[in-house]
PDB file of N, CA and C in Angstrom:
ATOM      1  N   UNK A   1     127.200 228.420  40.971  1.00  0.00           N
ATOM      2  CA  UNK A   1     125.839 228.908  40.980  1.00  0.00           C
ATOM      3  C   UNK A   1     125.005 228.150  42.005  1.00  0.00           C
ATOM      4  N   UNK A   2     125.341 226.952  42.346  1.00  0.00           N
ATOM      5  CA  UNK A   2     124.788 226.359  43.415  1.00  0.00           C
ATOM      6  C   UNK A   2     124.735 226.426  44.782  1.00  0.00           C
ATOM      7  N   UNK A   3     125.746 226.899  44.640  1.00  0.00           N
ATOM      8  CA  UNK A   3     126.091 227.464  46.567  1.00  0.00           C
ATOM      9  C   UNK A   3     125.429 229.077  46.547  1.00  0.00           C
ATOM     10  N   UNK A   4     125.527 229.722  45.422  1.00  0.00           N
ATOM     11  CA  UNK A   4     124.658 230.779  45.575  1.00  0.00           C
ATOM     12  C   UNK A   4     122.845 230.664  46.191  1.00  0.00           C
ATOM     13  N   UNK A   5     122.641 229.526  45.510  1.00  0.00           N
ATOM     14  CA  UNK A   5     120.918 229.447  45.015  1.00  0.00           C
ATOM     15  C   UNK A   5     121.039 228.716  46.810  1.00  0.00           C
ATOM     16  N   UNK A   6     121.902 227.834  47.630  1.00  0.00           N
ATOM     17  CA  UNK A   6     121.484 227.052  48.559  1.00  0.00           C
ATOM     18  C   UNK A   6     121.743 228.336  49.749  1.00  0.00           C
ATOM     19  N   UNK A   7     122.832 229.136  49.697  1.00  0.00           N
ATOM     20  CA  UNK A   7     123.215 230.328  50.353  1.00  0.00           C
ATOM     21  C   UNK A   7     121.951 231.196  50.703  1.00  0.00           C
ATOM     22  N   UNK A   8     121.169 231.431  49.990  1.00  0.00           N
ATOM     23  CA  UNK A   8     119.850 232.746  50.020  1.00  0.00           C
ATOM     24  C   UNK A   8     119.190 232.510  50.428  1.00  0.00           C
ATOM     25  N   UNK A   9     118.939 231.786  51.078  1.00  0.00           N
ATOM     26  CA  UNK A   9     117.241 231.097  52.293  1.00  0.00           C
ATOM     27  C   UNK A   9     118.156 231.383  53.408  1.00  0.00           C
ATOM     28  N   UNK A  10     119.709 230.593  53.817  1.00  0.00           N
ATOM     29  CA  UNK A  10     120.399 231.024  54.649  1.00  0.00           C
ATOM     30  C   UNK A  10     120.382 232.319  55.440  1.00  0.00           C
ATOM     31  N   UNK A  11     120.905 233.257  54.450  1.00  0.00           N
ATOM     32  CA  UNK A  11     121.233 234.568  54.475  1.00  0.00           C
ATOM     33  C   UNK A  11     119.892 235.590  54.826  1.00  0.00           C
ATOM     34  N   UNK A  12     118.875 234.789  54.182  1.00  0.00           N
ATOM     35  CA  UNK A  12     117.125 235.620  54.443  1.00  0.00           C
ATOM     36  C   UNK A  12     116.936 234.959  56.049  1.00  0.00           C
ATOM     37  N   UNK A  13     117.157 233.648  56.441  1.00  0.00           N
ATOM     38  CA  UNK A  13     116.732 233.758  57.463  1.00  0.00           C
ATOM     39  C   UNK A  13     117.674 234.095  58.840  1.00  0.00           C
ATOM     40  N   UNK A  14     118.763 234.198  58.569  1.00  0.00           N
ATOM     41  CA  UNK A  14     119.697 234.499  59.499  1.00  0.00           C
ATOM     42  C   UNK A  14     119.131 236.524  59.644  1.00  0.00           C
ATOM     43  N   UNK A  15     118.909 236.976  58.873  1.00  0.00           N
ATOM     44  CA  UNK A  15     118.396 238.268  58.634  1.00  0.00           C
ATOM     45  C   UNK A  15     117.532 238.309  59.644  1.00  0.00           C
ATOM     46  N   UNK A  16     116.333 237.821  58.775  1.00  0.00           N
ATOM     47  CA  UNK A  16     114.799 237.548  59.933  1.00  0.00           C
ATOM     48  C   UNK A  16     114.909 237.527  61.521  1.00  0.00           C
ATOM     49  N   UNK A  17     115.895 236.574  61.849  1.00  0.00           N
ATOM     50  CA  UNK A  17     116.347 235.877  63.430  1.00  0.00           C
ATOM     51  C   UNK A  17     116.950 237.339  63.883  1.00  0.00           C
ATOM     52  N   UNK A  18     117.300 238.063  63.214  1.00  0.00           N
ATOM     53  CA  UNK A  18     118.421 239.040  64.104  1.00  0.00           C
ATOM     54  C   UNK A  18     117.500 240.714  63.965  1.00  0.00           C
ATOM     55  N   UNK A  19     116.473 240.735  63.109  1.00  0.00           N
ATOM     56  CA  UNK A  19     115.852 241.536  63.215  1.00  0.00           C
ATOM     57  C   UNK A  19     114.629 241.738  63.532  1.00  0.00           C
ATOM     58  N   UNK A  20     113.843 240.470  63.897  1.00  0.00           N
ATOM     59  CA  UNK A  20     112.825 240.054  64.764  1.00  0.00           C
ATOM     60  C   UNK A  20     111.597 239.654  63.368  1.00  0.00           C
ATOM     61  N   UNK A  21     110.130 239.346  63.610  1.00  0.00           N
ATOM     62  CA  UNK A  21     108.909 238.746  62.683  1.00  0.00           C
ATOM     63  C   UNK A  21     109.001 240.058  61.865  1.00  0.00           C
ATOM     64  N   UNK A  22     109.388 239.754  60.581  1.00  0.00           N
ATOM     65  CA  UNK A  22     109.229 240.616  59.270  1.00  0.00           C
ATOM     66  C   UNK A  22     110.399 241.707  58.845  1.00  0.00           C
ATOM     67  N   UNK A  23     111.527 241.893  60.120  1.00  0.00           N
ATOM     68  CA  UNK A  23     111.916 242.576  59.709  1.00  0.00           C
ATOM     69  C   UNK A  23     111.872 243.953  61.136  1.00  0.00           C
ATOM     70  N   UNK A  24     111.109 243.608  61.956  1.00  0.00           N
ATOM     71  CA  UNK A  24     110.194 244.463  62.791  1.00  0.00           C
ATOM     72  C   UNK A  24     111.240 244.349  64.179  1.00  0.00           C
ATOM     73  N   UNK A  25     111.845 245.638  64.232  1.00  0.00           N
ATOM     74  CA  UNK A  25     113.145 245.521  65.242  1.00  0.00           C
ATOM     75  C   UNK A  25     112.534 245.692  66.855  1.00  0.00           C
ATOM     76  N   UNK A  26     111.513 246.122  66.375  1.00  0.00           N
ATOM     77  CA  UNK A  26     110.797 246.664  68.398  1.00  0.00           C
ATOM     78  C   UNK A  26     110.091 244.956  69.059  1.00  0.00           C
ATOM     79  N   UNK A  27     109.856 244.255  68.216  1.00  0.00           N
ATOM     80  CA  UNK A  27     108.801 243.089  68.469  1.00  0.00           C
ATOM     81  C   UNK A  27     109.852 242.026  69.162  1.00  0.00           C
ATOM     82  N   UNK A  28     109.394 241.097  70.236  1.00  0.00           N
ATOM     83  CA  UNK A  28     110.401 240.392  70.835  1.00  0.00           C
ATOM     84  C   UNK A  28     110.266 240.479  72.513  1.00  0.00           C
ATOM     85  N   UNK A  29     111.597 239.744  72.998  1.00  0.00           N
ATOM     86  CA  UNK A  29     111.436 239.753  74.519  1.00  0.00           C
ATOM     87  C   UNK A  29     112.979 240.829  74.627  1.00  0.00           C
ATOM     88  N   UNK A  30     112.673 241.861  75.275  1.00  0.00           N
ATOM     89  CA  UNK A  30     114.109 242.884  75.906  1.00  0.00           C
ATOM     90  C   UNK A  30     114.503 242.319  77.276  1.00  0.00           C
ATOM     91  N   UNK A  31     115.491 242.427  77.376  1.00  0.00           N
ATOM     92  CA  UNK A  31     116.310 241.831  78.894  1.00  0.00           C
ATOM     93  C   UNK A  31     116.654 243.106  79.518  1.00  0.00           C
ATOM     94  N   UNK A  32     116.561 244.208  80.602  1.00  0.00           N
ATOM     95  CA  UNK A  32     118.159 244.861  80.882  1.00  0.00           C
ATOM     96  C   UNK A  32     119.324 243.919  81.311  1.00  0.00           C
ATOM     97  N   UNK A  33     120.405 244.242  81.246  1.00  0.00           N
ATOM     98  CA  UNK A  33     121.611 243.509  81.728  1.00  0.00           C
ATOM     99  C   UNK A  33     121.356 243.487  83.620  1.00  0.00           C
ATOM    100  N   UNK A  34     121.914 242.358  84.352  1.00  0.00           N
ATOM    101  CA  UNK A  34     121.518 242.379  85.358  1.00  0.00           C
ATOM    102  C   UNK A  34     122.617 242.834  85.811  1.00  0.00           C
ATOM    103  N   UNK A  35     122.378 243.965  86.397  1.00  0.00           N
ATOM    104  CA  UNK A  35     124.081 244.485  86.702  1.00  0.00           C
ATOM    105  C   UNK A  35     123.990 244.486  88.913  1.00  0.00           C
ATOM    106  N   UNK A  36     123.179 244.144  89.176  1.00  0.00           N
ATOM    107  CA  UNK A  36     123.110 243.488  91.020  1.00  0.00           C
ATOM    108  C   UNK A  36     122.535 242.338  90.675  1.00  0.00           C
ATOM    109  N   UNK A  37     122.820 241.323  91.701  1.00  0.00           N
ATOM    110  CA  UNK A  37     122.336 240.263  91.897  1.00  0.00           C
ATOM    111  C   UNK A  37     120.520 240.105  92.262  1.00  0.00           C
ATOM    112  N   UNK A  38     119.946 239.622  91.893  1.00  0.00           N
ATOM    113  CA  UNK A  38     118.694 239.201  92.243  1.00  0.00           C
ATOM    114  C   UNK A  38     117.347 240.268  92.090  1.00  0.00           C
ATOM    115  N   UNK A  39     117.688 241.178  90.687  1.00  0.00           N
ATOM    116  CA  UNK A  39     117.302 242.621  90.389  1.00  0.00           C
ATOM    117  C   UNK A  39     116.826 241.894  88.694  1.00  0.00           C
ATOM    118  N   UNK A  40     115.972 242.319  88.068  1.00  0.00           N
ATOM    119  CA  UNK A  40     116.087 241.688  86.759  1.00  0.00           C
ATOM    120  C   UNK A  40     114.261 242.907  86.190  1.00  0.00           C
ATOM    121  N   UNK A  41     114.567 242.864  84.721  1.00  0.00           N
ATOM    122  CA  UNK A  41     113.907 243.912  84.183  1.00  0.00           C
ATOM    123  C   UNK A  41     113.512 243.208  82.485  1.00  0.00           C
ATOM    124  N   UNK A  42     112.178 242.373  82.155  1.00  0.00           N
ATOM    125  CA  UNK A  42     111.952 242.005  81.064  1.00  0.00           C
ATOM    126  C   UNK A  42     110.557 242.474  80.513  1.00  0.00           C
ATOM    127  N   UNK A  43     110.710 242.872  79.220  1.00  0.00           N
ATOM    128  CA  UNK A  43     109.614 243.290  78.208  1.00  0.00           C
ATOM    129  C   UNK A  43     109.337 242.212  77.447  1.00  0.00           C
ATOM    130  N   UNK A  44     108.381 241.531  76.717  1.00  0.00           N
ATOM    131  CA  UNK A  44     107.425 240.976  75.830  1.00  0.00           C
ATOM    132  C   UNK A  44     106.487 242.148  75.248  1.00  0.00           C
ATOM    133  N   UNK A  45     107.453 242.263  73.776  1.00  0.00           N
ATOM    134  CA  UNK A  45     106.557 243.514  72.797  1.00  0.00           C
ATOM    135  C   UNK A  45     106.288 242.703  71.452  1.00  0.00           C
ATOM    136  N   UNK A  46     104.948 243.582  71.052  1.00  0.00           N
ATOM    137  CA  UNK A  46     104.333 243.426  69.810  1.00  0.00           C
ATOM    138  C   UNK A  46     104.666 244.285  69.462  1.00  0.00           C
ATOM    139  N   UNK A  47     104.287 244.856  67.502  1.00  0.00           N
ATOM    140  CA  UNK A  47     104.355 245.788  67.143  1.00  0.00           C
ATOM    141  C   UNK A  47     103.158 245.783  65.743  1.00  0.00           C
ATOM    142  N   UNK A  48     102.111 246.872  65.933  1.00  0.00           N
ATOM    143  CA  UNK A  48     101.107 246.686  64.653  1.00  0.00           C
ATOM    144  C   UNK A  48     101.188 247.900  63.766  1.00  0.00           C
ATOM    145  N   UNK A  49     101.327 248.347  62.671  1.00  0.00           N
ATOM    146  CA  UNK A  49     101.337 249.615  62.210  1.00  0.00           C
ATOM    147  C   UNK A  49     101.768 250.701  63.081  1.00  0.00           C
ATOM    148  N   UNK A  50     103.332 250.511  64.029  1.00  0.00           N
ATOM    149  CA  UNK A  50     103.023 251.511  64.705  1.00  0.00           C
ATOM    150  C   UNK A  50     102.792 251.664  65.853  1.00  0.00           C
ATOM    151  N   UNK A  51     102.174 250.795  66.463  1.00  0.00           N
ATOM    152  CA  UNK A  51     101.290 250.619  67.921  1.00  0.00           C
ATOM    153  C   UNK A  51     102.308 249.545  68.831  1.00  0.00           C
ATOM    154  N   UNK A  52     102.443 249.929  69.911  1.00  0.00           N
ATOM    155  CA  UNK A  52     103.624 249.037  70.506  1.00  0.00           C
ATOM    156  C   UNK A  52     102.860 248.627  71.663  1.00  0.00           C
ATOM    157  N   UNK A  53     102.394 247.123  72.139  1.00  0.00           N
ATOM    158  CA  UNK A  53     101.986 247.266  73.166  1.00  0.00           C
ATOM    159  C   UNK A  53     102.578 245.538  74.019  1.00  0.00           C
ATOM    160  N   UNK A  54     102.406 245.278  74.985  1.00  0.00           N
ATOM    161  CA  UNK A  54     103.149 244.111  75.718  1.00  0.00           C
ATOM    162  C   UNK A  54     103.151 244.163  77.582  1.00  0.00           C
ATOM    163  N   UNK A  55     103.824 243.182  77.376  1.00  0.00           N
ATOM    164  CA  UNK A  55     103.582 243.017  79.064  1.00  0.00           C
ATOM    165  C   UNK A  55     104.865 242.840  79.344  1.00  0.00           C
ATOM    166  N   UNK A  56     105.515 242.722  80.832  1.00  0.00           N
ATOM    167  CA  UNK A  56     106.634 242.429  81.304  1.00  0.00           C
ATOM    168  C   UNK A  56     106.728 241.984  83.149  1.00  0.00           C
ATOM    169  N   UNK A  57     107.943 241.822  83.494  1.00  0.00           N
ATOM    170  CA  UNK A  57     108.142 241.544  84.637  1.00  0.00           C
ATOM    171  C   UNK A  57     109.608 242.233  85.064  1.00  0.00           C
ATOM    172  N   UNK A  58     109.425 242.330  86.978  1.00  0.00           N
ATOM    173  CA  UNK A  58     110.935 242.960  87.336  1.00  0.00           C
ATOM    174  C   UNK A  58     110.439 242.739  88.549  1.00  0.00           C
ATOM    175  N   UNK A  59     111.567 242.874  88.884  1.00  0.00           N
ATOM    176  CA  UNK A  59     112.583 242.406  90.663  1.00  0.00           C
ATOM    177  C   UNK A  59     113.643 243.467  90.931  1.00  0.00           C
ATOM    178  N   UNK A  60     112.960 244.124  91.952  1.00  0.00           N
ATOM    179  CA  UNK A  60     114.344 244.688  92.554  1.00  0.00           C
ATOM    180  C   UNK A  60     115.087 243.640  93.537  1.00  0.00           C
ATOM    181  N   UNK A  61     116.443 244.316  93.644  1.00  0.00           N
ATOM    182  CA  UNK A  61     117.263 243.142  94.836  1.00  0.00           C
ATOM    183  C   UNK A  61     116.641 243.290  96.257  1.00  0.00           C
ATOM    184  N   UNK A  62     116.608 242.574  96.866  1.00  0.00           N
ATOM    185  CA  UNK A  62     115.766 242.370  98.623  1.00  0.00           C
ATOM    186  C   UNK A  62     114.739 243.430  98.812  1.00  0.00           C
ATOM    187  N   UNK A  63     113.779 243.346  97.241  1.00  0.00           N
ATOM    188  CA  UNK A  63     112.912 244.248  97.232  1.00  0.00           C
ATOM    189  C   UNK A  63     111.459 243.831  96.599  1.00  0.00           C
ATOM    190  N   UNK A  64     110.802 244.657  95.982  1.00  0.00           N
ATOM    191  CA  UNK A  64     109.454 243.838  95.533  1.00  0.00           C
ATOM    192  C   UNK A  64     109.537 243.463  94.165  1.00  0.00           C
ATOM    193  N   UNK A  65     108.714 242.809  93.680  1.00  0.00           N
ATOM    194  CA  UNK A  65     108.789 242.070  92.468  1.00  0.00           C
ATOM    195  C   UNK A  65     107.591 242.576  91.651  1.00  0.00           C
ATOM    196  N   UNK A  66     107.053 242.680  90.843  1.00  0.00           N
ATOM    197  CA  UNK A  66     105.596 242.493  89.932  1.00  0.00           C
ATOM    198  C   UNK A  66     105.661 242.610  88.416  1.00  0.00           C
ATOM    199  N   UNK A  67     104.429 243.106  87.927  1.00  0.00           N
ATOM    200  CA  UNK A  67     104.837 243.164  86.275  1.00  0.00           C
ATOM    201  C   UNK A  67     104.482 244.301  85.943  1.00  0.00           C
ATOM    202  N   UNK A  68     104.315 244.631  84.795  1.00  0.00           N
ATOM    203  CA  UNK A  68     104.166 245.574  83.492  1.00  0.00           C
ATOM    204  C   UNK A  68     103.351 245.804  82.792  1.00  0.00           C
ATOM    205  N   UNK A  69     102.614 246.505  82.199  1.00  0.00           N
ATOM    206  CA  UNK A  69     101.675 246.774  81.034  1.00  0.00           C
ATOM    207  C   UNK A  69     102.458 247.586  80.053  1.00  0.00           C
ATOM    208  N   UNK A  70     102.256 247.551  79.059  1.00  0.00           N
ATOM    209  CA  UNK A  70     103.351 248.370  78.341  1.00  0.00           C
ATOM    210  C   UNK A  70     102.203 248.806  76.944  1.00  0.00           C
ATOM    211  N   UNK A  71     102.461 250.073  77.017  1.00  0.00           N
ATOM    212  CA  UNK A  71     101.792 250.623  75.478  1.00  0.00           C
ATOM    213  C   UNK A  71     102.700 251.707  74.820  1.00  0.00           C
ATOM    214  N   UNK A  72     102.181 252.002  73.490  1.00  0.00           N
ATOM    215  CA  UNK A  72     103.154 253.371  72.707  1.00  0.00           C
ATOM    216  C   UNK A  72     103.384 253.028  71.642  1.00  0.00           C
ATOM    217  N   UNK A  73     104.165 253.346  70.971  1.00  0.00           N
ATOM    218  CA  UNK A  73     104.701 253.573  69.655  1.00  0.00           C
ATOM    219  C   UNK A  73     105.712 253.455  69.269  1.00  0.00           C
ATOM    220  N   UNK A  74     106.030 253.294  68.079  1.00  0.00           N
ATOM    221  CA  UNK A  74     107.338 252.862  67.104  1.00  0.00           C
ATOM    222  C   UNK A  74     107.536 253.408  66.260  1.00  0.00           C
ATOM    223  N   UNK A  75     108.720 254.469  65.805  1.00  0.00           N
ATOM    224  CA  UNK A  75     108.598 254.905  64.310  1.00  0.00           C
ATOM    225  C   UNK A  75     110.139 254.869  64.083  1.00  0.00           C
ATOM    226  N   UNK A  76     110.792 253.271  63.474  1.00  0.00           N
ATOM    227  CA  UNK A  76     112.630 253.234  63.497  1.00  0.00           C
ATOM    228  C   UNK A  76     113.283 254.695  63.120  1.00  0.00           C
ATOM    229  N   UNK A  77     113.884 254.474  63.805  1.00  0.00           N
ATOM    230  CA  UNK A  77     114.938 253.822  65.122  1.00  0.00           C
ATOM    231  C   UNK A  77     114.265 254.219  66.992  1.00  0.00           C
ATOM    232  N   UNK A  78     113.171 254.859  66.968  1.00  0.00           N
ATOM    233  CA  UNK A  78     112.621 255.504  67.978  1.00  0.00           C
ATOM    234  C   UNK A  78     111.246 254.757  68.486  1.00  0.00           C
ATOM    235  N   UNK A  79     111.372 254.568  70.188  1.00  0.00           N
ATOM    236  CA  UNK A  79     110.245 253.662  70.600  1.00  0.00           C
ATOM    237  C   UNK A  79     109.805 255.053  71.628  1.00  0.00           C
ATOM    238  N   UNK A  80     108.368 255.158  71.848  1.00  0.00           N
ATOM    239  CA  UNK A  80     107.967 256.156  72.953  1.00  0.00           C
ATOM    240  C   UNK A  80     107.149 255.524  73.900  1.00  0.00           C
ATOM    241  N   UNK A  81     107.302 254.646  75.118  1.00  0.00           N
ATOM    242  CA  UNK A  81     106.519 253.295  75.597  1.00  0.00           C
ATOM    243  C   UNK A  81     106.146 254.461  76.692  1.00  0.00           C
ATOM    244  N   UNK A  82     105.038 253.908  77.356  1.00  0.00           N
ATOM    245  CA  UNK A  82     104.316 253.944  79.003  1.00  0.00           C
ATOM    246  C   UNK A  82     104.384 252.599  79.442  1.00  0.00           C
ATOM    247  N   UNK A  83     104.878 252.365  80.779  1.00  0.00           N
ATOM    248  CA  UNK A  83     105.276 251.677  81.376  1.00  0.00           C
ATOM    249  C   UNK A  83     104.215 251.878  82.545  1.00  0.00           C
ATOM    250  N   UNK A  84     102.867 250.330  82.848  1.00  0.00           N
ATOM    251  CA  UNK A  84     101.933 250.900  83.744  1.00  0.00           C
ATOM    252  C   UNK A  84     102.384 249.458  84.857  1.00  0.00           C
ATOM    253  N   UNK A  85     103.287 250.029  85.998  1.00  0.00           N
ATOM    254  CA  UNK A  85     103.673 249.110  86.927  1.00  0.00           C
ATOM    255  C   UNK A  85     102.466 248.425  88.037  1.00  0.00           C
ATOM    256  N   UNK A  86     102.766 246.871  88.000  1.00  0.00           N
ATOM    257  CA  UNK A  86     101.464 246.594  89.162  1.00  0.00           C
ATOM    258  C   UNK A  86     101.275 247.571  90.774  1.00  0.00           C
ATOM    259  N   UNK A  87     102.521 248.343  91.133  1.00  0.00           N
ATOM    260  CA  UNK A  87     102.653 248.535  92.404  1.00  0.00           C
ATOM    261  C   UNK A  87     102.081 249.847  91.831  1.00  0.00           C
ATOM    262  N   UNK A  88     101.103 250.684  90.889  1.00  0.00           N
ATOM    263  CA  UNK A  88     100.688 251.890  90.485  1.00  0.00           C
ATOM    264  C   UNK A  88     101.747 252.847  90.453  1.00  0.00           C
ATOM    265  N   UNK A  89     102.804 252.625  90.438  1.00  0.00           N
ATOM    266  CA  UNK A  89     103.581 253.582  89.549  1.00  0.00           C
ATOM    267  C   UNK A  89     103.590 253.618  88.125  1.00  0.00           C
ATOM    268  N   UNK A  90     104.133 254.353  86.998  1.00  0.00           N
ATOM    269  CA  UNK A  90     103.817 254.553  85.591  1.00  0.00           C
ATOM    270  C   UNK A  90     105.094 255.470  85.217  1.00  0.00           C
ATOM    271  N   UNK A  91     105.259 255.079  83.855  1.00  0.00           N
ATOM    272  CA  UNK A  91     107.234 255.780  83.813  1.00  0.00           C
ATOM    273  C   UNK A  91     106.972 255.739  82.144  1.00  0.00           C
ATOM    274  N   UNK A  92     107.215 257.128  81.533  1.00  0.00           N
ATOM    275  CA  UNK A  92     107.699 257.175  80.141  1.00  0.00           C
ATOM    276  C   UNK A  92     108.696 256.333  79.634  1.00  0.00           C
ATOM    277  N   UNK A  93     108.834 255.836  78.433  1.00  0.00           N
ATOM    278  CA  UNK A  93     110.306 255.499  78.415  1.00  0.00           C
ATOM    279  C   UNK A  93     110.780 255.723  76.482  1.00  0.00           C
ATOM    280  N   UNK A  94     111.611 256.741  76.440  1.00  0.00           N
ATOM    281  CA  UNK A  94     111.845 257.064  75.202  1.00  0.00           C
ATOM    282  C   UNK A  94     113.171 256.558  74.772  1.00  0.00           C
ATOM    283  N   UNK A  95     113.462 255.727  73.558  1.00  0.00           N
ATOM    284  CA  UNK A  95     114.355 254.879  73.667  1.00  0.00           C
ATOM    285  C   UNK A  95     114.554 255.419  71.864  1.00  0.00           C
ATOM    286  N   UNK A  96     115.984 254.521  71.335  1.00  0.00           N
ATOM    287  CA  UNK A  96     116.544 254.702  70.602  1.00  0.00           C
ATOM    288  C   UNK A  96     116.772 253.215  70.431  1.00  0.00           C
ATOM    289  N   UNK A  97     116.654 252.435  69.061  1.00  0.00           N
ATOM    290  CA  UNK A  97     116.879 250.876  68.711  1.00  0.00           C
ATOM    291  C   UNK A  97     117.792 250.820  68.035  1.00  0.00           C
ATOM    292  N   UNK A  98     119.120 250.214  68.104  1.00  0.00           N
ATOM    293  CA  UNK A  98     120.138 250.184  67.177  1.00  0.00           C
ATOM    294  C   UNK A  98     120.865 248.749  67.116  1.00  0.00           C
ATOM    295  N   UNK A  99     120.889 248.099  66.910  1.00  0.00           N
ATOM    296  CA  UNK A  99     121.405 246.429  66.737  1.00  0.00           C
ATOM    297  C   UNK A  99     120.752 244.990  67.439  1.00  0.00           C
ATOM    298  N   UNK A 100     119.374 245.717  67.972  1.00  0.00           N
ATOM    299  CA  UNK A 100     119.846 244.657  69.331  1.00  0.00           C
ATOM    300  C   UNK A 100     119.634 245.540  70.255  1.00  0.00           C
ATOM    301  N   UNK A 101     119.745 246.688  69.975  1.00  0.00           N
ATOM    302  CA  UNK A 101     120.057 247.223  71.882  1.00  0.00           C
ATOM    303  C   UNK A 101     118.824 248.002  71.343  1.00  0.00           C
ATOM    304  N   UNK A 102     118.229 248.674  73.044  1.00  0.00           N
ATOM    305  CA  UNK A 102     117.594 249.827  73.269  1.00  0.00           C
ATOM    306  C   UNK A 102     117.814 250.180  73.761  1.00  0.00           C
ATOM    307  N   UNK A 103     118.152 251.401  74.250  1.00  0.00           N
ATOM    308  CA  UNK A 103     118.599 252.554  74.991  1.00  0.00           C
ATOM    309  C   UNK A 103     118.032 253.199  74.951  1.00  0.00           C
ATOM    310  N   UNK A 104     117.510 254.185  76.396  1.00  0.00           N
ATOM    311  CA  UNK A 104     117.001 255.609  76.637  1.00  0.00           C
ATOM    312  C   UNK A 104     116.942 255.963  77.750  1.00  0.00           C
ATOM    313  N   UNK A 105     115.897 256.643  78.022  1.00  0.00           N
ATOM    314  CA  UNK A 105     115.439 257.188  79.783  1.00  0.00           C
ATOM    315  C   UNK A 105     114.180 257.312  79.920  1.00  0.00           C
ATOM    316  N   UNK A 106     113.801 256.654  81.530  1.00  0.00           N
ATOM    317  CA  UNK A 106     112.558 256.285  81.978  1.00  0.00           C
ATOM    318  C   UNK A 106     112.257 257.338  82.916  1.00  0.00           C
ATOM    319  N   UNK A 107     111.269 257.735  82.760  1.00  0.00           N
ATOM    320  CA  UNK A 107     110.826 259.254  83.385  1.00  0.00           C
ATOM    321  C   UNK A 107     109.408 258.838  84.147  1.00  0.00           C
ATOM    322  N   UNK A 108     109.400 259.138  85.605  1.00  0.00           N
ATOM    323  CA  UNK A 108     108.427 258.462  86.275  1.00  0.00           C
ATOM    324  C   UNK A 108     107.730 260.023  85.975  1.00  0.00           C
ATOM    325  N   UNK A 109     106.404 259.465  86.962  1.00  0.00           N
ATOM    326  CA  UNK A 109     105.612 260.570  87.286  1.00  0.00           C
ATOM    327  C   UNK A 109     105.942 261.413  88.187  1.00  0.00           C
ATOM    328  N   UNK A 110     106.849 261.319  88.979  1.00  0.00           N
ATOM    329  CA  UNK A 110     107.311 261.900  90.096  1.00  0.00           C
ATOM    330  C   UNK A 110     108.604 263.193  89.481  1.00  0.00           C
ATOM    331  N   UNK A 111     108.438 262.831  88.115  1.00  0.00           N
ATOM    332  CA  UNK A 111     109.827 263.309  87.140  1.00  0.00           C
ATOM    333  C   UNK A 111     111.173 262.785  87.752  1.00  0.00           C
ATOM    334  N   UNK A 112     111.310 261.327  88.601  1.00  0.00           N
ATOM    335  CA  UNK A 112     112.254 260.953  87.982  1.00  0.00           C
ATOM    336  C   UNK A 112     113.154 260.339  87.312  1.00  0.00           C
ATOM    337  N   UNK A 113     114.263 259.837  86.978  1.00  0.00           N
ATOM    338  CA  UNK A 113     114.510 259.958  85.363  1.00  0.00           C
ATOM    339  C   UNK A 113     115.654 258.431  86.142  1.00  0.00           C
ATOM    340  N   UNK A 114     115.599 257.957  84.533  1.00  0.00           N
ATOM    341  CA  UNK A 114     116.707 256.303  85.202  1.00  0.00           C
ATOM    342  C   UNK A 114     116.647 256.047  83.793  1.00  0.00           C
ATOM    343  N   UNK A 115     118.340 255.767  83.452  1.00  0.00           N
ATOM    344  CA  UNK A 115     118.342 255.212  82.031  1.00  0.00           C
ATOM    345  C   UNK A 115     118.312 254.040  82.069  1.00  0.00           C
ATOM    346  N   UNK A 116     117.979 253.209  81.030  1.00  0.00           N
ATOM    347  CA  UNK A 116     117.989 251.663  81.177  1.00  0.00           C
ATOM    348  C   UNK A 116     117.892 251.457  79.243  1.00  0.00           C
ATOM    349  N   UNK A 117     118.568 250.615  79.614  1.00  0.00           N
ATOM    350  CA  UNK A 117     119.399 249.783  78.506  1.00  0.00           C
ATOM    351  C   UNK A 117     118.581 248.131  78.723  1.00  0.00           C
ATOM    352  N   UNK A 118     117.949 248.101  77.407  1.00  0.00           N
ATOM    353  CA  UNK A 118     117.628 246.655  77.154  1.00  0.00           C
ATOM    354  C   UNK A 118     118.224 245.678  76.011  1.00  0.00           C
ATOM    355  N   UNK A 119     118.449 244.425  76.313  1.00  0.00           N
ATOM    356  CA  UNK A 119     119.303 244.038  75.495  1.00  0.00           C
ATOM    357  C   UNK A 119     118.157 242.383  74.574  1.00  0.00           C
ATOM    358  N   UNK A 120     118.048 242.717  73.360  1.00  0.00           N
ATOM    359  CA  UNK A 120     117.079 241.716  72.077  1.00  0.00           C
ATOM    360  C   UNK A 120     117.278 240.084  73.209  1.00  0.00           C
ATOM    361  N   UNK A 121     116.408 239.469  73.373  1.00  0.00           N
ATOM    362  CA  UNK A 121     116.944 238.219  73.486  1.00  0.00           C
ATOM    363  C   UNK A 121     116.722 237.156  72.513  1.00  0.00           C
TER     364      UNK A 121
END
């Protein structure tokens, strides 16, 4: 009975750590995988009743760099973000949350379309 009672704070917070503050799977920093060298793609999200909003940064390779504004919504397993880039571009991004990962497709204004995969850090 003792290893039970010392086990359950364990088990609650190993939970917590892997599903982000409360339980709340959208909230956190997203990575994409860097799949070229010197290219990199990060989100910093909140999440309030619903309301998804945050900032970020990215680098293309031997290209320009800046950040992010990020707003939208959350309703699990489904995120619906606007993505407002410093260089005035702006990109939908409708995603799907399942372990850790996000997955979907980013739809500029220009309509066009780039999937990207972010990974919990």
């Amino acid at each position: 009975m003792r290893i039970r009672t010392l086990l359950l704070p364990l088990i609650a917070a190993t939970t917590l750590a892997c599903t982000g503050p409360a339980g709340n799977e959208i909230e956190g920093t997203w990575r994409a995988p860097n799949q070229v060298p010197g290219a990199s793609f990060t989100l910093n999200l909140s999440e309030r009743a619903g309301s998804v909003s945050g900032t970020g940064a990215y680098s293309i390779e031997a290209g320009q760099s800046g950040t992010i504004v990020v707003a939208g919504g959350y309703t699990a397993p489904k995120a619906n973000l606007t993505f407002n880039y410093s260089d005035g571009r702006s990109a939908t991004y409708v995603a799907t949350l399942d372990s850790g990962r996000m997955a979907g497709v980013e739809t500029f204004g220009d309509g066009t379309t780039d999937s990207l995969v972010l990974n919990r850090q």
